[in-house]
C-alpha atoms as a PDB file:
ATOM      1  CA  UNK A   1       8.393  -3.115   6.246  1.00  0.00           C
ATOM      2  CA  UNK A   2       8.332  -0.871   3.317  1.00  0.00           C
ATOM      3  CA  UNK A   3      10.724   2.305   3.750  1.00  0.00           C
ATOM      4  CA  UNK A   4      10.857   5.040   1.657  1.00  0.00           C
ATOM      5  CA  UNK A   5      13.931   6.851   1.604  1.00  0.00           C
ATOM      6  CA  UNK A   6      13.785  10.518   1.141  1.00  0.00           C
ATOM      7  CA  UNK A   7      17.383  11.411   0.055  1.00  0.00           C
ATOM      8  CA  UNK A   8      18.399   7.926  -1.020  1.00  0.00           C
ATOM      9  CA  UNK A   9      20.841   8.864  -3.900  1.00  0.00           C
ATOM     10  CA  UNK A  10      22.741  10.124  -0.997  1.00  0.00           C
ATOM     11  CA  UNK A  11      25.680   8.068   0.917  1.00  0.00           C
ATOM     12  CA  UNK A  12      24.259   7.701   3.780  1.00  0.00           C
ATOM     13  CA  UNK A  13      20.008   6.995   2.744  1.00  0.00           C
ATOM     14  CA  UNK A  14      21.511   4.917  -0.073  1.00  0.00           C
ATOM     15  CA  UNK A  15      23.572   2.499   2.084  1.00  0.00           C
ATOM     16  CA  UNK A  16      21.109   2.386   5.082  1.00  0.00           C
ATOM     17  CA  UNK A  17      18.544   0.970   2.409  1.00  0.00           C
ATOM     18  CA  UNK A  18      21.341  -1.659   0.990  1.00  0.00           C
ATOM     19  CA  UNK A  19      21.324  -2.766   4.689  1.00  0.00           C
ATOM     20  CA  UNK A  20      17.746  -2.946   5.204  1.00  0.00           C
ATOM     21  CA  UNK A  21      16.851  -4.536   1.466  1.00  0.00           C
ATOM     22  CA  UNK A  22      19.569  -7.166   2.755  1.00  0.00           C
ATOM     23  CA  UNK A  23      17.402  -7.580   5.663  1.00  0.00           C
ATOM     24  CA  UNK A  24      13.985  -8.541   3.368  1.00  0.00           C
ATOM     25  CA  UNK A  25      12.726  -4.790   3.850  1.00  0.00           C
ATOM     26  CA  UNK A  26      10.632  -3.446   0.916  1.00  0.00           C
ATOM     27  CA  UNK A  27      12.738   0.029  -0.437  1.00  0.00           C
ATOM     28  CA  UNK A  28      11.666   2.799  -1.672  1.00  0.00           C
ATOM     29  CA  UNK A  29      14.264   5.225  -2.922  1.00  0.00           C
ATOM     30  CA  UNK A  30      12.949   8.696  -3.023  1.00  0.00           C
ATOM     31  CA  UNK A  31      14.372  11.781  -4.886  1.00  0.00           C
ATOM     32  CA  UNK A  32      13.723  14.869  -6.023  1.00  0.00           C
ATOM     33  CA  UNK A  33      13.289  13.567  -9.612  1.00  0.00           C
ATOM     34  CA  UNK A  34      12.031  10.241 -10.033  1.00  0.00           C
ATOM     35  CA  UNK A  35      14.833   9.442 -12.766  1.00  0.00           C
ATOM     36  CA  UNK A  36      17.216   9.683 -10.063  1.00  0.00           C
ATOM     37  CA  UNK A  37      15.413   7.581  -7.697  1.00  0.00           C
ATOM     38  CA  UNK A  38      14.601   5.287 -10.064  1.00  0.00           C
ATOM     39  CA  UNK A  39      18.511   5.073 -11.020  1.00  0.00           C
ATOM     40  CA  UNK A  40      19.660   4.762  -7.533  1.00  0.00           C
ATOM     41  CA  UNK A  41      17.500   1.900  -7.062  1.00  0.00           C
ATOM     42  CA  UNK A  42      18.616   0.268  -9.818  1.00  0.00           C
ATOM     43  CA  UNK A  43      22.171   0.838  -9.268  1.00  0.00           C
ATOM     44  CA  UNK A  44      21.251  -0.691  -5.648  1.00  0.00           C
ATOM     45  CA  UNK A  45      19.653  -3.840  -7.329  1.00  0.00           C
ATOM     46  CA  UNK A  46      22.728  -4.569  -8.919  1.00  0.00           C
ATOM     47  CA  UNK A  47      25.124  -4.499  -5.723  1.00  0.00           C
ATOM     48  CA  UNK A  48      22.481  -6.681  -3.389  1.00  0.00           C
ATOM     49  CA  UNK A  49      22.280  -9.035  -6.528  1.00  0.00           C
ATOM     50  CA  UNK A  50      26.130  -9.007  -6.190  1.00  0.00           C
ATOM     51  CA  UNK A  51      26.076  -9.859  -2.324  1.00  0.00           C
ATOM     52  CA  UNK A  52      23.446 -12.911  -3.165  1.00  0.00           C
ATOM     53  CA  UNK A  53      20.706 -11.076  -2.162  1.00  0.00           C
ATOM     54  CA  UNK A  54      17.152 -10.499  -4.167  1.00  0.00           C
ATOM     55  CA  UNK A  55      14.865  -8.602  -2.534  1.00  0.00           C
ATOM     56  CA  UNK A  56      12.514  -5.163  -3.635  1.00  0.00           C
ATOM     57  CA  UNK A  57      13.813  -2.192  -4.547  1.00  0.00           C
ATOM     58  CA  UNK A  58      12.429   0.802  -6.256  1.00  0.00           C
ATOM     59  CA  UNK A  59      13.050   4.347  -6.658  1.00  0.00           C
ATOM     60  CA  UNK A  60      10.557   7.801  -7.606  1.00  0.00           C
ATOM     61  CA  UNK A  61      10.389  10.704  -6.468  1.00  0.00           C
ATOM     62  CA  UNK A  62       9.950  11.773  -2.761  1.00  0.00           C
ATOM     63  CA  UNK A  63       6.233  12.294  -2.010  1.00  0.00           C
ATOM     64  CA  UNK A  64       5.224   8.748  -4.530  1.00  0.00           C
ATOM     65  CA  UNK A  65       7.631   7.294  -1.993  1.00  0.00           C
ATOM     66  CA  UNK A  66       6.113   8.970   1.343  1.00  0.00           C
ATOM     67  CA  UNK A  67       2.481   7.639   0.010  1.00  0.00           C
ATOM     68  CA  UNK A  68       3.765   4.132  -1.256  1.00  0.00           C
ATOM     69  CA  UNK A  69       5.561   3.869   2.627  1.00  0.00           C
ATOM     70  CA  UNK A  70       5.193   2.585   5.658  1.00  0.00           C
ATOM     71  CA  UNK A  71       7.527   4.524   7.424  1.00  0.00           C
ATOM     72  CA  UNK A  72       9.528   7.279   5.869  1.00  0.00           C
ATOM     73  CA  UNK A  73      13.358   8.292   6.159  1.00  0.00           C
ATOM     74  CA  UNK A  74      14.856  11.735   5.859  1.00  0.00           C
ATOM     75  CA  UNK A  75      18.048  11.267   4.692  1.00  0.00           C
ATOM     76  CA  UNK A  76      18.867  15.092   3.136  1.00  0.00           C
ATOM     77  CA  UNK A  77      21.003  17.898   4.069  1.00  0.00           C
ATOM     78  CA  UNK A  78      19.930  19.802   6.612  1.00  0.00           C
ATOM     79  CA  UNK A  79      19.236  22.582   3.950  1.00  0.00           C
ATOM     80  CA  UNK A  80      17.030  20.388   2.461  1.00  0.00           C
ATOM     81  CA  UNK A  81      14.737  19.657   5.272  1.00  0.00           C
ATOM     82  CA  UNK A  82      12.575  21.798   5.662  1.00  0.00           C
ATOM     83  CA  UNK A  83      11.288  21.954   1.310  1.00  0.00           C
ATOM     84  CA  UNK A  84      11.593  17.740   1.840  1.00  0.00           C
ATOM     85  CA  UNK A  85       8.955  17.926   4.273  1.00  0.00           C
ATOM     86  CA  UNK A  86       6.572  20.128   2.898  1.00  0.00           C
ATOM     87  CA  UNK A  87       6.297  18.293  -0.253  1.00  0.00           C
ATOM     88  CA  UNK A  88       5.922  15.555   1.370  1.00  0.00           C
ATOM     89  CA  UNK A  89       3.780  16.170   4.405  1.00  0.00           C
ATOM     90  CA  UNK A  90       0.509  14.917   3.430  1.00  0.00           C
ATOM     91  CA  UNK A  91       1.747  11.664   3.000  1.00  0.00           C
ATOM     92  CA  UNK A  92       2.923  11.661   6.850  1.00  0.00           C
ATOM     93  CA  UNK A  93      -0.072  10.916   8.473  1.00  0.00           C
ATOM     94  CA  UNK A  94       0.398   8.279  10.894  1.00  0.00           C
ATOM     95  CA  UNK A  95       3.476   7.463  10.130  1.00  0.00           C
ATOM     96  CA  UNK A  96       7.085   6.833  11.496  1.00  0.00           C
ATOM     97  CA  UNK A  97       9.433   9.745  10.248  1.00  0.00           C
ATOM     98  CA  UNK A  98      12.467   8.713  11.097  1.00  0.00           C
ATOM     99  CA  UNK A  99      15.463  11.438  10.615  1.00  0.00           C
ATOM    100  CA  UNK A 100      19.253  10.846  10.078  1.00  0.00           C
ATOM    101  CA  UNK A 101      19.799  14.547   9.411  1.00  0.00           C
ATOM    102  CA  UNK A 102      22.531  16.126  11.416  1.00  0.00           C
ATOM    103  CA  UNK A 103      22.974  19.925  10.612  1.00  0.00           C
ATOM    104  CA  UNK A 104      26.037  21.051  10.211  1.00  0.00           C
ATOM    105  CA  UNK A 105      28.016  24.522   9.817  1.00  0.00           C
ATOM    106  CA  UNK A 106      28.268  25.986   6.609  1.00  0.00           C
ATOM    107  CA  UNK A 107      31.986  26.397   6.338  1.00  0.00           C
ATOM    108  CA  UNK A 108      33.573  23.958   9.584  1.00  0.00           C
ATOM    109  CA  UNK A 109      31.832  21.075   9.599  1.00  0.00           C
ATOM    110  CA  UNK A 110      34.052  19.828  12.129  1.00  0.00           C
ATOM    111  CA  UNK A 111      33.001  22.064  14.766  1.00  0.00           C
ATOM    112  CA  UNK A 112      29.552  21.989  16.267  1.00  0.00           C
ATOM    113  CA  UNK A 113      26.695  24.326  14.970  1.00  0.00           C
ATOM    114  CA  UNK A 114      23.209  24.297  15.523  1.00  0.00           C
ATOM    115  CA  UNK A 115      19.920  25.552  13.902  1.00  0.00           C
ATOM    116  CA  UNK A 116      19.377  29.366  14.540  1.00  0.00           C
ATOM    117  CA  UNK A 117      16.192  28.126  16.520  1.00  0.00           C
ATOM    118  CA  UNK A 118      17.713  26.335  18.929  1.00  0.00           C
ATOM    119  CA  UNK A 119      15.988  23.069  18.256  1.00  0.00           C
ATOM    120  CA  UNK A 120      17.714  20.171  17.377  1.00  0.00           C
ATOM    121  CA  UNK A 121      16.868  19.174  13.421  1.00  0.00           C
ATOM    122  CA  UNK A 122      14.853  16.707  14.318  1.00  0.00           C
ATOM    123  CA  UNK A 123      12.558  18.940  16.775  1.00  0.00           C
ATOM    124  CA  UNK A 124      11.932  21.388  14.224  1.00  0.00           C
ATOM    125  CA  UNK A 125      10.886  18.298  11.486  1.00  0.00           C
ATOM    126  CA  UNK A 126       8.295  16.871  14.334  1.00  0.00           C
ATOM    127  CA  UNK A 127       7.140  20.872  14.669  1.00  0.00           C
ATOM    128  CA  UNK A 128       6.530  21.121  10.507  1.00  0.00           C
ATOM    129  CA  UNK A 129       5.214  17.721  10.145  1.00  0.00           C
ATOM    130  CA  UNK A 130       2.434  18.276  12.860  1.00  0.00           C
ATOM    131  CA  UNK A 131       1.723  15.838  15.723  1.00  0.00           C
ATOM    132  CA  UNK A 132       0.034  13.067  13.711  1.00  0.00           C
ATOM    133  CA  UNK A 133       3.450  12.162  12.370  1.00  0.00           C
ATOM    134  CA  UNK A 134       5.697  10.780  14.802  1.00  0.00           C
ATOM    135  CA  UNK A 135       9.368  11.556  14.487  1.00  0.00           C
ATOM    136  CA  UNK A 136      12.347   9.174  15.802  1.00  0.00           C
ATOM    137  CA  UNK A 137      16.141  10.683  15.518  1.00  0.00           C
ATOM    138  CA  UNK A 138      18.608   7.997  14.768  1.00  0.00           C
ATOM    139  CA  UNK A 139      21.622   7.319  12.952  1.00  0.00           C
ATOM    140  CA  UNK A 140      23.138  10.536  13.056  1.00  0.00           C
ATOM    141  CA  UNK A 141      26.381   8.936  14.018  1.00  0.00           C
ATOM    142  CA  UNK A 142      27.065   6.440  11.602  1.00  0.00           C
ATOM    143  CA  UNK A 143      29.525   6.769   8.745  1.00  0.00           C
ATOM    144  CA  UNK A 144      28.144   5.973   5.818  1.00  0.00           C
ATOM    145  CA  UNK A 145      31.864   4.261   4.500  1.00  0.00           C
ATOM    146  CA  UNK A 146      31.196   0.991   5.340  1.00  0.00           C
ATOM    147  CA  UNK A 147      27.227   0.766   4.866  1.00  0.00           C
ATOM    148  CA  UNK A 148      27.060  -0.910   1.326  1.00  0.00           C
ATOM    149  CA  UNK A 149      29.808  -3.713   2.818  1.00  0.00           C
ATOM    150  CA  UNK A 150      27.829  -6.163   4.528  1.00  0.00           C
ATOM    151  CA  UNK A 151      30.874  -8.345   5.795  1.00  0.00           C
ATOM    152  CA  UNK A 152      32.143  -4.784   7.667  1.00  0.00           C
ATOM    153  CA  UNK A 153      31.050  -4.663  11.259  1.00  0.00           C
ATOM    154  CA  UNK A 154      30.024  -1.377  11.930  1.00  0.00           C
ATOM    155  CA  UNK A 155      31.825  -0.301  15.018  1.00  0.00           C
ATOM    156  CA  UNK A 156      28.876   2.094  16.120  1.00  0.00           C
ATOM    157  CA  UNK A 157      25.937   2.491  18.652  1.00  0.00           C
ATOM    158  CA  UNK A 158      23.274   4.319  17.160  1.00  0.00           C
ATOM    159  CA  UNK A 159      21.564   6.577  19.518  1.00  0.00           C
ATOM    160  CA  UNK A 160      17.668   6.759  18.857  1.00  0.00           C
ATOM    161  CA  UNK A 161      15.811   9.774  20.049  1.00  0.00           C
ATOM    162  CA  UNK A 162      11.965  10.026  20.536  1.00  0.00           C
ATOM    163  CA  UNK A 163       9.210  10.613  22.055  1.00  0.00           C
ATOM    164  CA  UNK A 164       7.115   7.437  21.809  1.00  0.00           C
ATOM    165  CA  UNK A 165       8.451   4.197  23.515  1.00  0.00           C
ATOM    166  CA  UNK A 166       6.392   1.714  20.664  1.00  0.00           C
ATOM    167  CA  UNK A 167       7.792   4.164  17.751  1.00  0.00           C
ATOM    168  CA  UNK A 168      12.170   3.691  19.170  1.00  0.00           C
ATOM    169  CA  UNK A 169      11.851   0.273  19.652  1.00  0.00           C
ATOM    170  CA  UNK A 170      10.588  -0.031  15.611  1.00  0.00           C
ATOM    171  CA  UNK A 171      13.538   2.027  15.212  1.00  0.00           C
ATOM    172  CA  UNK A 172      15.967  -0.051  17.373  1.00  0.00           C
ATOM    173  CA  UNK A 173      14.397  -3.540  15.445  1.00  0.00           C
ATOM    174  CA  UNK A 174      15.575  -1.542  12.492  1.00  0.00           C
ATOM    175  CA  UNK A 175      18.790  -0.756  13.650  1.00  0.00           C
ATOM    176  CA  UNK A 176      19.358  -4.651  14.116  1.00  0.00           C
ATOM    177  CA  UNK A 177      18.676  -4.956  10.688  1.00  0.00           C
ATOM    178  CA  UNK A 178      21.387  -2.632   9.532  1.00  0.00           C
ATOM    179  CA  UNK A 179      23.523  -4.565  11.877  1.00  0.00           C
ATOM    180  CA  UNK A 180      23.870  -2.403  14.952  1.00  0.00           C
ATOM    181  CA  UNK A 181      22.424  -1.902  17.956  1.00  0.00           C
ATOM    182  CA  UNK A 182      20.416   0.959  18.989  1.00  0.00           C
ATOM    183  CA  UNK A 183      19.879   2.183  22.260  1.00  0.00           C
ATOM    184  CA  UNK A 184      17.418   4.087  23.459  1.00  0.00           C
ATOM    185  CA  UNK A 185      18.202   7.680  24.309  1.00  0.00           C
ATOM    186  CA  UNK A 186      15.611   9.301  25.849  1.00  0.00           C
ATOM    187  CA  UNK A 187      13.414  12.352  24.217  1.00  0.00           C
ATOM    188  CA  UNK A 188      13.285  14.041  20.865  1.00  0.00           C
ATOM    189  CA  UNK A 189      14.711  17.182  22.681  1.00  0.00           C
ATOM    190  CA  UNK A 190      18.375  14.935  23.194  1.00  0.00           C
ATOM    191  CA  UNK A 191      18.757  14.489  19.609  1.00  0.00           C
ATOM    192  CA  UNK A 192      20.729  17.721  19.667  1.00  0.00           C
ATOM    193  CA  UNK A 193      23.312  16.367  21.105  1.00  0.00           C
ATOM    194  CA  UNK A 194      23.322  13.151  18.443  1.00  0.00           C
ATOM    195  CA  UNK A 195      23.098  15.922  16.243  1.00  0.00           C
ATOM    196  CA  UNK A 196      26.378  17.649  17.429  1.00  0.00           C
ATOM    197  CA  UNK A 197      28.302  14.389  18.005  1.00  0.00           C
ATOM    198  CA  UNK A 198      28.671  14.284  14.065  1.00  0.00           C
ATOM    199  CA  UNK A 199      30.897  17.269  14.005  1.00  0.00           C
ATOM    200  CA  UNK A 200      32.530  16.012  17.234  1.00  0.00           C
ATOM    201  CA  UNK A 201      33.322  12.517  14.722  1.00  0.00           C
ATOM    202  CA  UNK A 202      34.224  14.139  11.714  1.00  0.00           C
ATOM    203  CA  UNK A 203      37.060  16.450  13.847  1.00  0.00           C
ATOM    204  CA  UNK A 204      38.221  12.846  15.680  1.00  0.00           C
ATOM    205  CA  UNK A 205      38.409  11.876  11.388  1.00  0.00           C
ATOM    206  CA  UNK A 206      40.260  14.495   9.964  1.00  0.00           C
ATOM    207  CA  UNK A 207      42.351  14.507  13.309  1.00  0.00           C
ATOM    208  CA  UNK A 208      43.102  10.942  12.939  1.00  0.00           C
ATOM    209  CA  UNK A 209      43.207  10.622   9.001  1.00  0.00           C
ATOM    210  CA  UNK A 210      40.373   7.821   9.549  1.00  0.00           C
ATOM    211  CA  UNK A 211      36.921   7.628   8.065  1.00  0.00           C
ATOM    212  CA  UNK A 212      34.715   5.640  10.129  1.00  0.00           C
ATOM    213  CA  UNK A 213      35.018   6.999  14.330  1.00  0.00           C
ATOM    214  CA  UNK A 214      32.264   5.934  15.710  1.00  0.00           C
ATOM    215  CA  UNK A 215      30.260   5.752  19.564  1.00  0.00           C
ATOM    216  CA  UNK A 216      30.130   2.714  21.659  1.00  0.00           C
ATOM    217  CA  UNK A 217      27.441   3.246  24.818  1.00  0.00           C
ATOM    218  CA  UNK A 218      29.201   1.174  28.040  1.00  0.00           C
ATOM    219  CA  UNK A 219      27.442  -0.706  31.102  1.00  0.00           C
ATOM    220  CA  UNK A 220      24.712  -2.166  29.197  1.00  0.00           C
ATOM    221  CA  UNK A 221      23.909  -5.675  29.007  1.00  0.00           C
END
């Protein structure tokens, strides 16, 4: 597929596209400037060239990526969100938006907080983009640490949130790719709980002096 990656200078967006250029994905590293994108991507070239791996990579800014895409990623701070998508909503049309954005409080990020709404992130992003984008929550969960290591197993489920059977299961193929395993977890409307999870992990973190807690889902086959 090709993937743009809206927020890919980021952690997170940056090493979920290392995983998924490994995996012969086209990437598309969006930013708000296309100097940065363009310098993330070719900071990621390097590292896959590195790991023995040649593959596509490219970086502009965040609506060239959304048009050049096949399916889109929102990878920004939850700040960010809602500016991200309306620059880049007319590219959107009939496409996947998947979102990795979990918001979190202001000042204690290790303690749950959600929007003023009451939606879960990723509800409000399917109410701006309008119903001919479909949006999938996933990856909330996973630390970025490890990402841009592809010998390190990531010790994490991701949970995938929609609500569009065809649209999770690209999702889940794409979570095999990164090299976990995604699992199906019902509506858009349970990605709040995803959402809050991430504080939930970062408090089991700091608690522990770890960087990497992750969410195993038991009793499936």
């Amino acid at each position: 597929m090709k993937i743009a990656i809206l927020g890919g200078t980021g952690n997170e967006g940056f090493g979920l596209g290392f995983r998924w250029a490994a995996a012969g994905h086209e990437i598309i590293i969006g930013s708000r400037s296309a100097e940065r994108g363009a310098a993330a991507a070719a900071e990621m070239v390097e590292k896959l060239e590195a790991a023995g791996k040649q593959t596509a990579v490219s970086g502009t800014d965040n609506l060239t990526a959304s048009q050049q895409a096949d399916l889109v990623v929102l990878s920004v701070p939850y700040a960010a969100q809602a500016a991200t998508l309306a620059d880049v909503k007319e590219a959107l049309d009939g496409k996947i938006l998947l979102t990795v954005v979990a918001p979190l409080g202001p000042s204690k990020k290790a303690r749950v907080w959600r929007p003023p709404s009451g939606l879960s992130a990723a509800e409000e992003a399917q109410a701006q983009v309008g119903e001919s984008c479909t949006v999938v929550a996933a990856f909330q969960n996973v630390s970025a640490h490890h990402l841009t290591d592809l010998d390190h197993a990531i010790e994490c489920d991701v949970l995938v949130c929609g609500d569009k059977g065809d649209t999770k299961q690209t999702v889940i193929l794409l979570c095999q790719d990164a090299g976990m395993r995604g699992v199906n977890a019902g509506a858009l409307q349970n990605a709040t709980v995803a959402e809050g999870l991430t504080a939930v992990l970062i408090a089991i973190n700091i608690t522990n002096k770890i960087k990497d807690a992750g969410i195993r889902i038991t009793g499936l086959s």
